[in-house]
Protein backbone atom coordinates (compact mmCIF):
# COMPACT_ATOMS: atom_id res chain seq x y z
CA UNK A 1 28.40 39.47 -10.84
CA UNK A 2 27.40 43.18 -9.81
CA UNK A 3 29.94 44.50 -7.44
CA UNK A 4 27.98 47.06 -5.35
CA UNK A 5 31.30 48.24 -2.81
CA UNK A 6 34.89 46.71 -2.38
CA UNK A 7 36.08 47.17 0.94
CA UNK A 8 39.62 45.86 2.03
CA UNK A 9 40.72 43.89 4.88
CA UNK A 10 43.11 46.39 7.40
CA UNK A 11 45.58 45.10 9.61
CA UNK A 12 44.44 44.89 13.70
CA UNK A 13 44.65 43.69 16.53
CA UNK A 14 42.61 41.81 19.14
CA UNK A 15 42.27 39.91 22.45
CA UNK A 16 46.01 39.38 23.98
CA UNK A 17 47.87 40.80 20.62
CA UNK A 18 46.78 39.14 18.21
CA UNK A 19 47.39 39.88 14.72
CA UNK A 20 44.14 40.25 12.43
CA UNK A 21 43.09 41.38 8.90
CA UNK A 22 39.56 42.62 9.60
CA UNK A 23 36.58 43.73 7.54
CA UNK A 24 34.07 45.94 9.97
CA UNK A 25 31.27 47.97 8.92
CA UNK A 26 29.07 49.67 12.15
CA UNK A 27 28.37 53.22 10.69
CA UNK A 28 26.43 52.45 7.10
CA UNK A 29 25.74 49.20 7.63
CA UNK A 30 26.44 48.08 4.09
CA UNK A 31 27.14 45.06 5.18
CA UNK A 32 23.32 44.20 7.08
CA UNK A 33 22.97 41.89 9.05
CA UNK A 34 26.84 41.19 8.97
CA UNK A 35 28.66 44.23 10.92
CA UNK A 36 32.58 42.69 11.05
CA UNK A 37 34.91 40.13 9.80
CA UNK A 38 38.34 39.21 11.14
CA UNK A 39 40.49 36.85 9.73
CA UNK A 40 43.60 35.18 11.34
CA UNK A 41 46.36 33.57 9.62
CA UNK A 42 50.12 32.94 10.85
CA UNK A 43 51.80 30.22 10.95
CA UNK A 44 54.20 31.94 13.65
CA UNK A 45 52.29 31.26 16.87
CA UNK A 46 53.68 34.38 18.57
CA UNK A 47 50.59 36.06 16.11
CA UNK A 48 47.89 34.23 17.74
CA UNK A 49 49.36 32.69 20.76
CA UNK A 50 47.74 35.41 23.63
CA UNK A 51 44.41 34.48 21.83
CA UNK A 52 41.00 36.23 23.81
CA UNK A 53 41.41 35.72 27.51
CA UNK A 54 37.83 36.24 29.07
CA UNK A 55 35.87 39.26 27.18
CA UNK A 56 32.03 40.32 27.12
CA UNK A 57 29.48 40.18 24.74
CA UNK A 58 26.11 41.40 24.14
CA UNK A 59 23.60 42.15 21.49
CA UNK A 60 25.17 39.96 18.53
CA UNK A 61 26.30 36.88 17.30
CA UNK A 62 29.76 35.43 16.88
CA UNK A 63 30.38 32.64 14.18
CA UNK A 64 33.88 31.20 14.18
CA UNK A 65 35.14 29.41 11.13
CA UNK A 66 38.27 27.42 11.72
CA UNK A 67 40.53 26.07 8.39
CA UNK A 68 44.00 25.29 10.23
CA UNK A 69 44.63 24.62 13.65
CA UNK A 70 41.75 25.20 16.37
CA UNK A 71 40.84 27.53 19.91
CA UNK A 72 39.30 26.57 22.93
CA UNK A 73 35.89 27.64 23.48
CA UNK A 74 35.13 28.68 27.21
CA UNK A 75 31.86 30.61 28.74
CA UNK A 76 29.78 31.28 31.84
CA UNK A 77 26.91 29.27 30.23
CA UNK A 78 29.20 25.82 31.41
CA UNK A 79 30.39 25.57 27.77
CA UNK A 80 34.42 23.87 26.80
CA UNK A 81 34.92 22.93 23.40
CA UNK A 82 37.74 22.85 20.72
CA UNK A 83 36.67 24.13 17.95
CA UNK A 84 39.18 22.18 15.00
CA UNK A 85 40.15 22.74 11.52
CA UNK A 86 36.80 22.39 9.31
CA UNK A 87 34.68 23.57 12.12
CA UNK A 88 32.51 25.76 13.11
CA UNK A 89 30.95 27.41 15.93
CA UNK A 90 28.11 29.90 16.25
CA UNK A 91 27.29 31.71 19.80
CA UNK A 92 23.74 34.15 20.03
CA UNK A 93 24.78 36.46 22.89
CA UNK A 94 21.71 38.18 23.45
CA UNK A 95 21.51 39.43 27.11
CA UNK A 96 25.25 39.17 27.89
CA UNK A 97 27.85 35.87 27.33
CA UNK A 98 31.77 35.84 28.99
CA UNK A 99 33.95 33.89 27.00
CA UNK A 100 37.49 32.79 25.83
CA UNK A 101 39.12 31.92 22.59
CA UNK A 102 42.67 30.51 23.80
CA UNK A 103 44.73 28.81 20.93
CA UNK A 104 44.88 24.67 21.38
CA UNK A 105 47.90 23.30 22.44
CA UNK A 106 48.19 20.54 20.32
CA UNK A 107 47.54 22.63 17.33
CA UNK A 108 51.05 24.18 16.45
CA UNK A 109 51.02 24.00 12.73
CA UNK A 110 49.46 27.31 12.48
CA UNK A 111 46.20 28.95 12.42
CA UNK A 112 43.86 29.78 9.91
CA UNK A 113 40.35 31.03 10.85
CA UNK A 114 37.46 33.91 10.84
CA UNK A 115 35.23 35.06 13.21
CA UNK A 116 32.53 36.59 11.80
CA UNK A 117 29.70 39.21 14.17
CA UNK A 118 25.85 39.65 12.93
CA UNK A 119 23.49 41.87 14.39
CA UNK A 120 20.81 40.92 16.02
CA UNK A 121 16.97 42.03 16.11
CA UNK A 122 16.41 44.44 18.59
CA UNK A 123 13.54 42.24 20.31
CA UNK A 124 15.99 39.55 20.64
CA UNK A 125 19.16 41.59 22.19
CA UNK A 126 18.19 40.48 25.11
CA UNK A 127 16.95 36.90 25.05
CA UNK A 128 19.02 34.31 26.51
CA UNK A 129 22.36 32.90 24.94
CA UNK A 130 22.62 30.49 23.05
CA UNK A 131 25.55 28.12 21.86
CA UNK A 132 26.09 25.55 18.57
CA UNK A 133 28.87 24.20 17.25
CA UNK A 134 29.59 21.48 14.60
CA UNK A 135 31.92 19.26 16.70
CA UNK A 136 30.31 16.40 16.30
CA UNK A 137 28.45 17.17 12.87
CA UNK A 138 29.21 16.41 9.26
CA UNK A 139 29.55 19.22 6.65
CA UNK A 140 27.88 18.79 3.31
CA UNK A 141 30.01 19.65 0.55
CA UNK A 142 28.13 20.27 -2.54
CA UNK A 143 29.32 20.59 -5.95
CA UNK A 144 28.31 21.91 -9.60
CA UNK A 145 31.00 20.31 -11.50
CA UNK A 146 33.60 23.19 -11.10
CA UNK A 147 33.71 24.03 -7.56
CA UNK A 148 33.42 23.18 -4.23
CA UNK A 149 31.04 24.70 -1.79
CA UNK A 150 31.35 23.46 1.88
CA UNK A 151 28.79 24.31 4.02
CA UNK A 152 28.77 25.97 7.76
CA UNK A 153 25.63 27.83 8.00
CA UNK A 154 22.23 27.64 6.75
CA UNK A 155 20.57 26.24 3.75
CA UNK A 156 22.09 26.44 0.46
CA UNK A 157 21.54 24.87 -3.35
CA UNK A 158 24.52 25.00 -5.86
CA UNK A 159 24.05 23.33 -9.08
CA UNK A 160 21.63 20.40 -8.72
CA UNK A 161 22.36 19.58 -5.19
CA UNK A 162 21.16 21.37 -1.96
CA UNK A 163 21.41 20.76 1.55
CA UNK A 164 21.64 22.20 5.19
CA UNK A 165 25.06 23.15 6.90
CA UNK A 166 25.35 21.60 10.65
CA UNK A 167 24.10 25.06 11.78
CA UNK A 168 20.62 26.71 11.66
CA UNK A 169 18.91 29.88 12.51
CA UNK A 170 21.52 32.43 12.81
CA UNK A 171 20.41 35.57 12.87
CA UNK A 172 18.70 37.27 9.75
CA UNK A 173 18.28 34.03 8.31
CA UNK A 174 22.15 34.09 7.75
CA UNK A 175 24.05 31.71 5.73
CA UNK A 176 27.79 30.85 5.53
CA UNK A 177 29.53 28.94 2.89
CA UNK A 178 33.48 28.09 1.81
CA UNK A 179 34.30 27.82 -1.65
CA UNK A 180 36.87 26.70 -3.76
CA UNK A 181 37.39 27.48 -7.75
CA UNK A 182 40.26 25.92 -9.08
CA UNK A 183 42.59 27.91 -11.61
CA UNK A 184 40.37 29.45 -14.45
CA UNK A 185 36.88 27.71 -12.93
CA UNK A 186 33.82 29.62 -13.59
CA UNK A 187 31.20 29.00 -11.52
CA UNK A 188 27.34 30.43 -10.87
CA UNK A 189 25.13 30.79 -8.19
CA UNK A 190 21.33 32.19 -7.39
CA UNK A 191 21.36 34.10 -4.02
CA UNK A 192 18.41 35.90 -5.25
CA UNK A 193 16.25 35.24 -2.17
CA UNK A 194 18.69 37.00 -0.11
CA UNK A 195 18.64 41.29 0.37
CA UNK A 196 22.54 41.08 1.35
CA UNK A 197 25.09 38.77 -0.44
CA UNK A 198 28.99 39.70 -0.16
CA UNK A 199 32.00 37.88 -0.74
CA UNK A 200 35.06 37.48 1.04
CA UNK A 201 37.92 36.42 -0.64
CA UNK A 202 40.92 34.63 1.16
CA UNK A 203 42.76 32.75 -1.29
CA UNK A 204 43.47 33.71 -5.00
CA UNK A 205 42.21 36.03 -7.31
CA UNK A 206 38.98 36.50 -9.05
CA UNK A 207 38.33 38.03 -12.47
CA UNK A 208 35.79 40.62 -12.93
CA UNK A 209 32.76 40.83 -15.22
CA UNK A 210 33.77 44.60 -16.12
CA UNK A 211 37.33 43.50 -16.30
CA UNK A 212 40.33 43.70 -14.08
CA UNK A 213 40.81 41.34 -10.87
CA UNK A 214 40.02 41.69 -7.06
CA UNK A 215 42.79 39.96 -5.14
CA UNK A 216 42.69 37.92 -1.95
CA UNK A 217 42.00 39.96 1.18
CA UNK A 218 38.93 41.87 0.19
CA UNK A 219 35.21 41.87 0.78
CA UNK A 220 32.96 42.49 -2.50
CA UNK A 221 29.09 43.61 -1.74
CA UNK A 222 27.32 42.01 -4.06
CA UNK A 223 23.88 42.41 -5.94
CA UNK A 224 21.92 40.13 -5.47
CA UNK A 225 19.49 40.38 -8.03
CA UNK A 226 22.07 40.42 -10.51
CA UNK A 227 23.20 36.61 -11.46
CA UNK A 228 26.19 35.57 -9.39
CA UNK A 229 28.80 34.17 -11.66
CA UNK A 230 32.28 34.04 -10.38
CA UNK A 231 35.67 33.23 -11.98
CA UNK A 232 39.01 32.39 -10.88
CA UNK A 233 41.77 33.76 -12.68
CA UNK A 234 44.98 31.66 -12.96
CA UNK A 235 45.29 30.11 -9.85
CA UNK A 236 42.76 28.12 -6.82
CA UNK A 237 40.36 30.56 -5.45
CA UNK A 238 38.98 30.90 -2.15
CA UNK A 239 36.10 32.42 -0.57
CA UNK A 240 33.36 32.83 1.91
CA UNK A 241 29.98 33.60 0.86
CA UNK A 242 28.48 35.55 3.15
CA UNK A 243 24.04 35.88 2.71
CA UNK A 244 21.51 37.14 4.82
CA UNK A 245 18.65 39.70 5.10
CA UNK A 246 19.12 42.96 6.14
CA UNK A 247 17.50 43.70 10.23
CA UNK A 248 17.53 47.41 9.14
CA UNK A 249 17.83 49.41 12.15
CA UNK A 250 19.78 51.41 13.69
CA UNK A 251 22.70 50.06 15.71
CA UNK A 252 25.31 51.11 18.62
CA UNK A 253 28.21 50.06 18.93
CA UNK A 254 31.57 50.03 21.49
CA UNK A 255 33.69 47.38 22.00
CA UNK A 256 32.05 44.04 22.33
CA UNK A 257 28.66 45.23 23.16
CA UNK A 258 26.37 45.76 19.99
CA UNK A 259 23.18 47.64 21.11
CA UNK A 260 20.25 50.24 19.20
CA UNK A 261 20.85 53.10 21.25
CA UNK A 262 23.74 54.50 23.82
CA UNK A 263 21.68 54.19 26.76
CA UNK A 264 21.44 50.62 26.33
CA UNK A 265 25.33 50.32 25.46
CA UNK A 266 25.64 52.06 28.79
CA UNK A 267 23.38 49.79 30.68
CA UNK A 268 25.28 46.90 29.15
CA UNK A 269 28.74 48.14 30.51
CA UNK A 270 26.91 48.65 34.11
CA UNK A 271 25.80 45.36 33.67
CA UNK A 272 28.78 43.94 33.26
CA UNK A 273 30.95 45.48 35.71
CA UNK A 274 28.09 44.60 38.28
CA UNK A 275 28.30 41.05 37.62
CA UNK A 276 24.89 40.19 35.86
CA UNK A 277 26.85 38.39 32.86
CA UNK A 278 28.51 35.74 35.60
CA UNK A 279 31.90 34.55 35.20
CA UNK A 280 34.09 31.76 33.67
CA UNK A 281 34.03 29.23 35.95
């Protein structure tokens, strides 16, 4: 495993106060197609409870990962769905999406979760939305014989097996994936076909091929021409794995509106305020 950049997860905070660790990247763009991840874990609701009242979006794509507990999903496209624990949910703004993220009521064990934002082409910014989730999907889990790789987001092969997650066609040809190395594991995988590969790891630590460790809580940007072994050191491991190809152009960004040059971020905030991007209902 080549480690390209290490970038650590700061402290945040988002929608109605809640508390985040978050991963962003908008200025180099190391990270193309993937420009942020924020991950949310409490188990003291008054870290989560405000969750996103209604909010904008344009110009990129949100996927929400949820391992503990669940949201609400509400938009002006007529969507309402609870996204649960082992779920997914992937929303293609394009033109312009309103939506909220409000914690479930019924889930008050905690909350464990990501949302992660891709860029999007600039000829399909402004497309119309688009919405998926896995609610009523099954996850393939494959394995290799030492760990477990559970599948939200595009095509993937580990050891002999492959298979598709419950969601297609994000963005960049972006794929999503979970795993788990238990203590010591060492495991392997080819992400050669990919121009970006990076690592987020949640859970554990991993050992590194130059020596040392990488704790949980930071994002590794991976080569990925370089084989992709990884090894957990002495305890369970958790990650995501995070592929795509880079869009490689420039991009704009403020607030929730992700754009290629100002004067569209501008016409995006007019747009908004004027009502073009409708309302909850």
């Amino acid at each position: 495993m080549k480690v390209i950049q290490q970038l650590r997860a700061m402290p945040s905070r988002d929608g109605d106060g809640v508390n985040i660790m978050r991963v962003a990247d908008f200025q180099r763009l190391a990270l193309d197609p993937y420009l942020m991840l924020d991950e949310i874990r409490s188990d003291d609701a008054k870290d989560y409870i405000g969750g996103f009242p209604a909010h904008p979006h344009r110009g990129m794509e949100t996927f929400t990962y949820i391992r503990k507990g669940g949201f609400e999903h509400r938009d002006q496209l007529g969507n309402v769905r609870a996204i649960r624990a082992g779920k997914v949910q992937w929303m293609s703004t394009g033109r312009g999406v309103v939506h909220s993220e409000m914690p479930l009521a019924d889930a008050d064990s905690g909350l464990h979760g990501f949302q992660i934002w891709l860029n999007m082409p600039a000829k399909d910014k402004m497309r119309h939305p688009q919405y998926q989730d896995s609610g009523n999907s099954e996850h393939a889990t494959l394995s290799d014989g030492n760990g477990q790789l559970y599948l939200l987001a595009g095509h993937w092969q580990y050891g002999s097996e492959s298979a598709d997650a419950p969601l297609m066609g994000l963005a960049a040809n972006g794929a999503i994936a979970d795993l788990t190395l238990p203590a010591g594991a060492i495991s392997q995988l080819d992400l050669s076909q990919y121009s970006t590969v990076a690592l987020y790891l949640y859970q554990g630590r991993l050992q590194l091929s130059g020596g040392g460790e990488v704790d949980a809580g930071n994002m590794l940007l991976l080569d990925p021409k370089a084989p992709l072994q990884l090894h957990a050191a002495d305890e369970t491991a958790g990650m995501l794995l995070l592929a795509g190809n880079a869009i490689g152009e420039k991009v704009v960004q403020m607030g929730p509106f992700v754009m290629n040059t100002q004067a569209e971020i501008m016409q995006a905030i007019s747009d908004y305020q004027s009502g073009q991007f409708g309302e909850i209902v």
